[in-house]
N, C-alpha and C. Protein backbone atom coordinates (compact mmCIF):
# COMPACT_ATOMS: atom_id res chain seq x y z
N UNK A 1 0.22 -20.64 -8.94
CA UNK A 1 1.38 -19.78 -8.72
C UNK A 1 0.97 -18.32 -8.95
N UNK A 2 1.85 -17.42 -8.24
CA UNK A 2 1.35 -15.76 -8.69
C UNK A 2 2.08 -15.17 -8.96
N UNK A 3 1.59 -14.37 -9.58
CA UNK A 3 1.95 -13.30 -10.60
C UNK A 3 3.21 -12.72 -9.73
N UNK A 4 4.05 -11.78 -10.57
CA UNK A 4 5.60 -11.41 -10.38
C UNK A 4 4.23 -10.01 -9.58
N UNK A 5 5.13 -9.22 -8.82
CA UNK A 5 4.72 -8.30 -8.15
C UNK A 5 5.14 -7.15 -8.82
N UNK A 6 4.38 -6.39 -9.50
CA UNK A 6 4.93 -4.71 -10.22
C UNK A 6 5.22 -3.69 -9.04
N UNK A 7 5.98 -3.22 -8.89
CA UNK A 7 6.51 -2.06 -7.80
C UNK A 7 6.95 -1.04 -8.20
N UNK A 8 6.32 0.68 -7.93
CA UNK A 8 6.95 1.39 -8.17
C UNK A 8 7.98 1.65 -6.88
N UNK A 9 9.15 2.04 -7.13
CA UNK A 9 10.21 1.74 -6.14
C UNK A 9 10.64 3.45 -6.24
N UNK A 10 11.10 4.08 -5.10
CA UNK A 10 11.52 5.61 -5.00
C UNK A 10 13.01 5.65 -5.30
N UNK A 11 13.33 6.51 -6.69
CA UNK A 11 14.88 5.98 -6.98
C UNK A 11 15.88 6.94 -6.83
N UNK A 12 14.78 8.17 -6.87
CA UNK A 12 15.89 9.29 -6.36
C UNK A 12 14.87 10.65 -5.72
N UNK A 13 15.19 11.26 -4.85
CA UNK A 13 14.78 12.99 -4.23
C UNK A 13 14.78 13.62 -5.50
N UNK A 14 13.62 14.31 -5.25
CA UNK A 14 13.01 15.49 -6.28
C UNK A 14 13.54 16.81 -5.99
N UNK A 15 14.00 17.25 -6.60
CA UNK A 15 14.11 18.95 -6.02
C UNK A 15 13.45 19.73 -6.89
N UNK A 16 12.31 19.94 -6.38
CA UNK A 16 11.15 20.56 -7.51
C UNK A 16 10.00 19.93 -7.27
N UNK A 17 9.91 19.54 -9.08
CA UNK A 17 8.85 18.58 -9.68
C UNK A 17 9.57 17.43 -9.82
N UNK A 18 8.47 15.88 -9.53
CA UNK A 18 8.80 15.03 -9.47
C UNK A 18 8.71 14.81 -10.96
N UNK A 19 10.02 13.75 -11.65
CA UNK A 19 10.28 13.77 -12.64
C UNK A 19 10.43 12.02 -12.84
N UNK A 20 10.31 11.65 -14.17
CA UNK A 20 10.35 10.03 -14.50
C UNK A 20 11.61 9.65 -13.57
N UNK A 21 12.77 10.50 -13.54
CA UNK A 21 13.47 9.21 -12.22
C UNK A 21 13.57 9.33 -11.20
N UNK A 22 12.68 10.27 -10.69
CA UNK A 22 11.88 9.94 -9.17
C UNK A 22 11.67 8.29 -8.51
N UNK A 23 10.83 8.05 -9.60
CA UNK A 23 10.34 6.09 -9.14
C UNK A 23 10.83 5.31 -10.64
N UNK A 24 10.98 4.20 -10.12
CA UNK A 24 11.37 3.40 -11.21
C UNK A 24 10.35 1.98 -11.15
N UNK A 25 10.11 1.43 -11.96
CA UNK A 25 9.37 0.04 -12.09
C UNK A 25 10.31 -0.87 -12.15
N UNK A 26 9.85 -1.72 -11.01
CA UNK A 26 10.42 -3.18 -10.91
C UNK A 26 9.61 -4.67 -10.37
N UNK A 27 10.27 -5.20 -11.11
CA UNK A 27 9.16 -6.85 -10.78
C UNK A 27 9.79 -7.48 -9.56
N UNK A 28 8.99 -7.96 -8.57
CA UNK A 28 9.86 -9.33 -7.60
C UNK A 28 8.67 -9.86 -7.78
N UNK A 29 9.16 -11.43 -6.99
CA UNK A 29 7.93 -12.34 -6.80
C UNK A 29 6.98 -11.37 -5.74
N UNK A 30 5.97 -12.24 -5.91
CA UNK A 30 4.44 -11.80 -5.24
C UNK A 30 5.28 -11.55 -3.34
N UNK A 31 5.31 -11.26 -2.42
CA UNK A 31 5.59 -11.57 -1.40
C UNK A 31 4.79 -12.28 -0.66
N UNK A 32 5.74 -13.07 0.78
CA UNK A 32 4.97 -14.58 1.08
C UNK A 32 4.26 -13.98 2.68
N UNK A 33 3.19 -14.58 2.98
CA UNK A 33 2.72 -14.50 4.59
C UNK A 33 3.22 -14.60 5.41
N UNK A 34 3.21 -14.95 6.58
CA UNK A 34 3.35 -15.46 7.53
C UNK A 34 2.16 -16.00 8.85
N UNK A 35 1.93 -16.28 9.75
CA UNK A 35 0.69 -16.57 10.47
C UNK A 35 0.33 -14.90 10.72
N UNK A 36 -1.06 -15.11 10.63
CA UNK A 36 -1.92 -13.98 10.76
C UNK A 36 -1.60 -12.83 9.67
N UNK A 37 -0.97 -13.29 8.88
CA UNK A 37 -1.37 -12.31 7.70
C UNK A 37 -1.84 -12.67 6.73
N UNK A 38 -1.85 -11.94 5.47
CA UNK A 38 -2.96 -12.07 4.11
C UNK A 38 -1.81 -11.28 2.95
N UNK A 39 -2.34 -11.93 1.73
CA UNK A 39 -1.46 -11.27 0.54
C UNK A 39 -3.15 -10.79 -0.01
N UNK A 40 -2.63 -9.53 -0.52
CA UNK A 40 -3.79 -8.88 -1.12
C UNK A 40 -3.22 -8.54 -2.29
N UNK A 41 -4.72 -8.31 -3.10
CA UNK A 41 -4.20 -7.63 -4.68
C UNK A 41 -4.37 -6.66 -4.65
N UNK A 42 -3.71 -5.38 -4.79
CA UNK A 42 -4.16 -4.15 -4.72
C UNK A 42 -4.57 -3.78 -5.90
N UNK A 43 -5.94 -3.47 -6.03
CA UNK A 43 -6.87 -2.82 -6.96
C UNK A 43 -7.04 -1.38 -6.96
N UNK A 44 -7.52 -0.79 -5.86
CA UNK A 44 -6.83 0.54 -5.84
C UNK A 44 -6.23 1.48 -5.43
N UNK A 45 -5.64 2.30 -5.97
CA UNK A 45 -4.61 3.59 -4.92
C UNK A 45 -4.99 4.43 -4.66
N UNK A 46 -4.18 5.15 -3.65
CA UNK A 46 -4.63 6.98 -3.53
C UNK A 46 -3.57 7.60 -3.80
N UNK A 47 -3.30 8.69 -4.91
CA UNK A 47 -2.14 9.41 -5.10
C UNK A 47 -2.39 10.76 -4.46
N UNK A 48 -2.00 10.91 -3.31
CA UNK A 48 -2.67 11.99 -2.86
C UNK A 48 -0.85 12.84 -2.22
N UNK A 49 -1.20 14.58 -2.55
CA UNK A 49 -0.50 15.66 -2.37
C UNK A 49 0.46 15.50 -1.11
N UNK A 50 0.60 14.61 -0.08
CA UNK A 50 1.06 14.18 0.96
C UNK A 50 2.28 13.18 0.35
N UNK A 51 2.03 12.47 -0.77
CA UNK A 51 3.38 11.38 -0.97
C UNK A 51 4.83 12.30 -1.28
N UNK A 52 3.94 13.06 -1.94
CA UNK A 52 5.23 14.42 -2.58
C UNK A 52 6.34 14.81 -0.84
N UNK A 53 5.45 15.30 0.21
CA UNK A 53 6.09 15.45 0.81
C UNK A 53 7.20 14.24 1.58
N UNK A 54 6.50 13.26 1.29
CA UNK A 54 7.17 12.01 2.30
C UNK A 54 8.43 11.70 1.19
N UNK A 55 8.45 12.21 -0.09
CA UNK A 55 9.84 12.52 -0.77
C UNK A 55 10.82 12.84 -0.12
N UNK A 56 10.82 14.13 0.42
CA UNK A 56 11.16 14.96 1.18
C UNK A 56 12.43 14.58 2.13
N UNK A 57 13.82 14.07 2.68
CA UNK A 57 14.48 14.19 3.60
C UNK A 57 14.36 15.33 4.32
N UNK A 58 13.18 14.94 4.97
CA UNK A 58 12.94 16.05 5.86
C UNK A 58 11.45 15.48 7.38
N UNK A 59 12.21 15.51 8.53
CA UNK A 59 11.08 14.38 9.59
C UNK A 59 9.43 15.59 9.51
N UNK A 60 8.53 14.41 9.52
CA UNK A 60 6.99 14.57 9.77
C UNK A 60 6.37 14.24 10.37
N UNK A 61 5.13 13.95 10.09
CA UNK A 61 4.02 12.92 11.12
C UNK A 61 4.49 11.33 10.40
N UNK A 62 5.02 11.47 9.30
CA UNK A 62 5.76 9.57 8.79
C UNK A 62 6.84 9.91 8.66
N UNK A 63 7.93 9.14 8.66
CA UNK A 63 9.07 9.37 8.19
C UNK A 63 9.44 9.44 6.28
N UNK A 64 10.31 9.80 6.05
CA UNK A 64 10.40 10.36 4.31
C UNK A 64 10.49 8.80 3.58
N UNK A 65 10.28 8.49 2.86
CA UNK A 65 10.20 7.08 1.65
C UNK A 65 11.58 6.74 1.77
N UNK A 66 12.12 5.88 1.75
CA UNK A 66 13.27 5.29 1.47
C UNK A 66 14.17 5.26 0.61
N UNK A 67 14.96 6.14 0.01
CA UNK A 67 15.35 5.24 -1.63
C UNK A 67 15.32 3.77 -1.59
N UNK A 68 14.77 3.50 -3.02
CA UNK A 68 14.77 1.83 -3.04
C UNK A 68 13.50 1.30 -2.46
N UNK A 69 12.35 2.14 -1.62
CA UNK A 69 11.45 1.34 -0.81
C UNK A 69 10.05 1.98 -2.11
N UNK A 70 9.03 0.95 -1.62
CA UNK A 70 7.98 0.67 -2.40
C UNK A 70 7.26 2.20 -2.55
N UNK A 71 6.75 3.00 -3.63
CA UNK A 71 6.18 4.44 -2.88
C UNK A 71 4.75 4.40 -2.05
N UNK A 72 4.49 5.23 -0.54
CA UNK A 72 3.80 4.72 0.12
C UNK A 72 2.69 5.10 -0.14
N UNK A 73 1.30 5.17 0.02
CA UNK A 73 0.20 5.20 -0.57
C UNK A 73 -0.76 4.32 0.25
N UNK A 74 -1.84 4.81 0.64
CA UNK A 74 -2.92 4.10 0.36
C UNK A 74 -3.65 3.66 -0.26
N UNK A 75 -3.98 2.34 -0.51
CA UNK A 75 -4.87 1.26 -1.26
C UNK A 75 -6.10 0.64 -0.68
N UNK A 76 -6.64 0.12 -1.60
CA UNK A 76 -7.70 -1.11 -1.44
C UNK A 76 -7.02 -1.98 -1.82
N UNK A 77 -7.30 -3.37 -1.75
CA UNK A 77 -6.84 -4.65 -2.60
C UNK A 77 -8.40 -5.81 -1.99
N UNK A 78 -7.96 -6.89 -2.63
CA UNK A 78 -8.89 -7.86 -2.48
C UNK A 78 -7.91 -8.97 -1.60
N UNK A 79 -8.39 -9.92 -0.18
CA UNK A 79 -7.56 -10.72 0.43
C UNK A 79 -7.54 -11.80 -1.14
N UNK A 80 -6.77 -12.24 -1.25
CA UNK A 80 -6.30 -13.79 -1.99
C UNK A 80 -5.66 -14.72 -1.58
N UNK A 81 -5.10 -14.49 -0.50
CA UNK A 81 -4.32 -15.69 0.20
C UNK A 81 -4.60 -15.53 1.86
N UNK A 82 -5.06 -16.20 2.95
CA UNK A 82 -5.18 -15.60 4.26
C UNK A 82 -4.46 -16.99 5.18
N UNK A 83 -3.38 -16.19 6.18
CA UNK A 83 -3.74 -17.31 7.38
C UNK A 83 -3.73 -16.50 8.67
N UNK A 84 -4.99 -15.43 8.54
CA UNK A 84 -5.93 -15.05 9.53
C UNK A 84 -7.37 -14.94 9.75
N UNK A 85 -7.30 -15.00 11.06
CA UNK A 85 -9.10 -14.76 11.07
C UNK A 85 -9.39 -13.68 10.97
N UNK A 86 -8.63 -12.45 10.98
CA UNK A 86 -8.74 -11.44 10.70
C UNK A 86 -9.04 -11.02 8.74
N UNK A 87 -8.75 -11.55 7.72
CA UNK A 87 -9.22 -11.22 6.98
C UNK A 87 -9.38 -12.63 6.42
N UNK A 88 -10.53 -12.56 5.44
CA UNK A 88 -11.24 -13.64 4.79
C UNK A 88 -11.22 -13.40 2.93
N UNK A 89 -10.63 -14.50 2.41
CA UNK A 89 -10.37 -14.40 1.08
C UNK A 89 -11.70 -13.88 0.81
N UNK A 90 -11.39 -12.85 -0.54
CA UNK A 90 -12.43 -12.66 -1.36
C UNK A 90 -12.90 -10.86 -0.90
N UNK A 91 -12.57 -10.78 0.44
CA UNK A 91 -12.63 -9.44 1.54
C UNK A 91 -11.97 -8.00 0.76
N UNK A 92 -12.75 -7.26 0.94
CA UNK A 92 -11.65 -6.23 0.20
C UNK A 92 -11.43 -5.27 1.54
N UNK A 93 -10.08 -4.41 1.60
CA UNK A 93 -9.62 -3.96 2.64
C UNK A 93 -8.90 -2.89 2.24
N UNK A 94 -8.63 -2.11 2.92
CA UNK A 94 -7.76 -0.76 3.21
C UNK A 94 -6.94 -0.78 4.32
N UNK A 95 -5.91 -0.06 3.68
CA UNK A 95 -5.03 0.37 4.49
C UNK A 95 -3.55 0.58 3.46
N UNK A 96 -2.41 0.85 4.27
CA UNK A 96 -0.96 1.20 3.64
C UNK A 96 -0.71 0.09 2.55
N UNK A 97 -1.18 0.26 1.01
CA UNK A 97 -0.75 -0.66 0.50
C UNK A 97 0.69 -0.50 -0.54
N UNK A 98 0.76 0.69 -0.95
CA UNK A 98 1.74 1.20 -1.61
C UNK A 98 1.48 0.90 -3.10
N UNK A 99 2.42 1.65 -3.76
CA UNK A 99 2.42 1.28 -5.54
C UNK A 99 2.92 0.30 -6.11
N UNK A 100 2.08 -0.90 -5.97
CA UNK A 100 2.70 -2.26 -6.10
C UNK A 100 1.26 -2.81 -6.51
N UNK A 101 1.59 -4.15 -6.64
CA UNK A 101 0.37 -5.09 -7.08
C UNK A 101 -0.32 -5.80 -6.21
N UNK A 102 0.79 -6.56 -5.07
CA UNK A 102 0.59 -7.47 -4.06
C UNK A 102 1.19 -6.52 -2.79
N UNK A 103 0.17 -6.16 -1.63
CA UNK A 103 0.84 -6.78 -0.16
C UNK A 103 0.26 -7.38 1.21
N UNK A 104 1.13 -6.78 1.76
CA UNK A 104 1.07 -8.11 2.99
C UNK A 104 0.20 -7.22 4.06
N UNK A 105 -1.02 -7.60 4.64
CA UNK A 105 -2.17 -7.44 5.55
C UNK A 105 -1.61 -8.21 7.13
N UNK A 106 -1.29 -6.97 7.82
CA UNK A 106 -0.74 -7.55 8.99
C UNK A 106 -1.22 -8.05 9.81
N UNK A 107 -0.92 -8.89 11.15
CA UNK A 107 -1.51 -9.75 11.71
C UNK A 107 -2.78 -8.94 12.79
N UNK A 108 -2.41 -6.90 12.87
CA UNK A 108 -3.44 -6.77 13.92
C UNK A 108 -3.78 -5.04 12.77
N UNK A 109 -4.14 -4.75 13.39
CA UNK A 109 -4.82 -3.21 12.86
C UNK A 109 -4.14 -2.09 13.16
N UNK A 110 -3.01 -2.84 13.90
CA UNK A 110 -2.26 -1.69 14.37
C UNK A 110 -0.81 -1.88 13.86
N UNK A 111 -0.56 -2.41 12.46
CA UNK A 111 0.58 -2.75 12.29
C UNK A 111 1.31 -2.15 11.77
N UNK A 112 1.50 -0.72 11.64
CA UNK A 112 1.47 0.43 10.52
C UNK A 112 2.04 -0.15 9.21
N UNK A 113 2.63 -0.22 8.81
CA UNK A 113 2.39 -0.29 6.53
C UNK A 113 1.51 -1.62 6.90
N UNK A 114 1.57 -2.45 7.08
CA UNK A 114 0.51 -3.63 7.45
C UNK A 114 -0.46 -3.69 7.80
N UNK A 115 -0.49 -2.32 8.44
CA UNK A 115 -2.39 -2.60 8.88
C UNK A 115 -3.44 -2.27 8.05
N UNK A 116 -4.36 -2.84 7.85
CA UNK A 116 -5.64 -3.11 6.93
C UNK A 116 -6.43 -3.15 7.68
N UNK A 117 -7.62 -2.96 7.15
CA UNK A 117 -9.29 -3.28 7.65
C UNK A 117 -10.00 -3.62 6.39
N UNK A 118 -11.03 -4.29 7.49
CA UNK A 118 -12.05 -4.72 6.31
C UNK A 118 -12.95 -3.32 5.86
N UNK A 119 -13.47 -3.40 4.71
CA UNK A 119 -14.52 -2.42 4.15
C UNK A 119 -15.66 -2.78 4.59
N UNK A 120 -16.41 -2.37 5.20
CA UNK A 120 -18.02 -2.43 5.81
C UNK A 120 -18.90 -3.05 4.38
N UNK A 121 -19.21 -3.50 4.75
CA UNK A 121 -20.61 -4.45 3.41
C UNK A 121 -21.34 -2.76 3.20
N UNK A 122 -21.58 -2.64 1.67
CA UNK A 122 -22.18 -1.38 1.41
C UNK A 122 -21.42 -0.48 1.09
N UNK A 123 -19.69 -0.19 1.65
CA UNK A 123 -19.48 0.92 1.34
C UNK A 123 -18.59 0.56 -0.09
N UNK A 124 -18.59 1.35 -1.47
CA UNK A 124 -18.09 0.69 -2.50
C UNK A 124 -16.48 1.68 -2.24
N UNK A 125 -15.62 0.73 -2.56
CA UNK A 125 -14.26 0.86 -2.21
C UNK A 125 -14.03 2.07 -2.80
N UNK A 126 -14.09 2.97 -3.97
CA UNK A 126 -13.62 4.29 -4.40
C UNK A 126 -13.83 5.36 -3.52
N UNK A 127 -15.11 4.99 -2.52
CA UNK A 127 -15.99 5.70 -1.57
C UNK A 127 -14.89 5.82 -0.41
N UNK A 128 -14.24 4.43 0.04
CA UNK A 128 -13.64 4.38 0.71
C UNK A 128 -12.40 5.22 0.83
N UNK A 129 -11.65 4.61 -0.37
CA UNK A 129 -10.86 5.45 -0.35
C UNK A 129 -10.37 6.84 -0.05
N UNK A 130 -11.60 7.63 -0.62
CA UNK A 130 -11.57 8.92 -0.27
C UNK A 130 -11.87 9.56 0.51
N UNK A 131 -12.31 8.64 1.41
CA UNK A 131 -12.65 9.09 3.52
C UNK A 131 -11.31 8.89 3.74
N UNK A 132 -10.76 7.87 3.49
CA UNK A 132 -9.18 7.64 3.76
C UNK A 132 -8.19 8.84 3.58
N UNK A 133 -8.29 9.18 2.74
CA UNK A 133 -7.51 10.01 1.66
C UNK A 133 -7.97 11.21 2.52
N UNK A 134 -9.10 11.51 3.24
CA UNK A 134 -9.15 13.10 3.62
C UNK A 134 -8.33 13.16 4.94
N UNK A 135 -8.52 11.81 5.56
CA UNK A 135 -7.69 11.87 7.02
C UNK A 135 -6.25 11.72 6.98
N UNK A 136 -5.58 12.02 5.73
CA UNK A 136 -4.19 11.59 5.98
C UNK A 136 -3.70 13.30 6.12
């Protein structure tokens, strides 16, 4: 069985500096697959100067965070559960994982918050990240 899922969740607009009730922590279960996807553990994040703006009620190149929705972010995680050929337990991957523990690896590469890739053999994931992190 798995672990309850930790989520930072967006609970209110900043006007300023973002302040403790900006995001709030909350547990749900792990979330479940479906065909061609994967539950990943997310190991690591990118807190990068861009989430501040997606605070923002205000349109961009993404639309602004949700109240109530997960805060968005890029991650690494490790696959742990797969029913695709697209990722293979044990795989570590990037893409939209958000500030959470567990998510869901979509069925193609083009799935936006879902889409993931695999990490190339060699490149060590912190590395990754921060190629990621310059193109956003």
């Amino acid at each position: 069985m798995l672990e309850a899922n930790r989520r930072m969740l967006f609970a209110s607009r900043p006007t300023g500096m973002v302040d403790a009730g900006t995001v709030r922590l909350d547990q749900a279960p792990a979330p479940k697959t479906g065909p061609g996807e994967a539950l990943v553990k997310v190991r690591y994040l990118s807190i990068d100067p861009t989430i501040r703006t997606w605070m923002n009620d205000a349109p961009g190149y993404l639309p602004p965070i949700g109240i109530g929705d997960v805060i968005r972010s890029s991650g690494i995680g490790e696959v742990v559960e797969s029913n695709s050929d697209r990722y293979r337990v044990g795989h570590l991957v990037l893409g939209t994982a958000g500030w959470q523990d567990h998510a869901v690896a979509g069925a193609s590469a083009s799935e936006g918050a879902g889409a993931m890739q695999a990490i190339p053999p060699g490149l060590d994931a912190p590395t990754a990240l921060t190629c990621s992190a310059s193109r956003a």
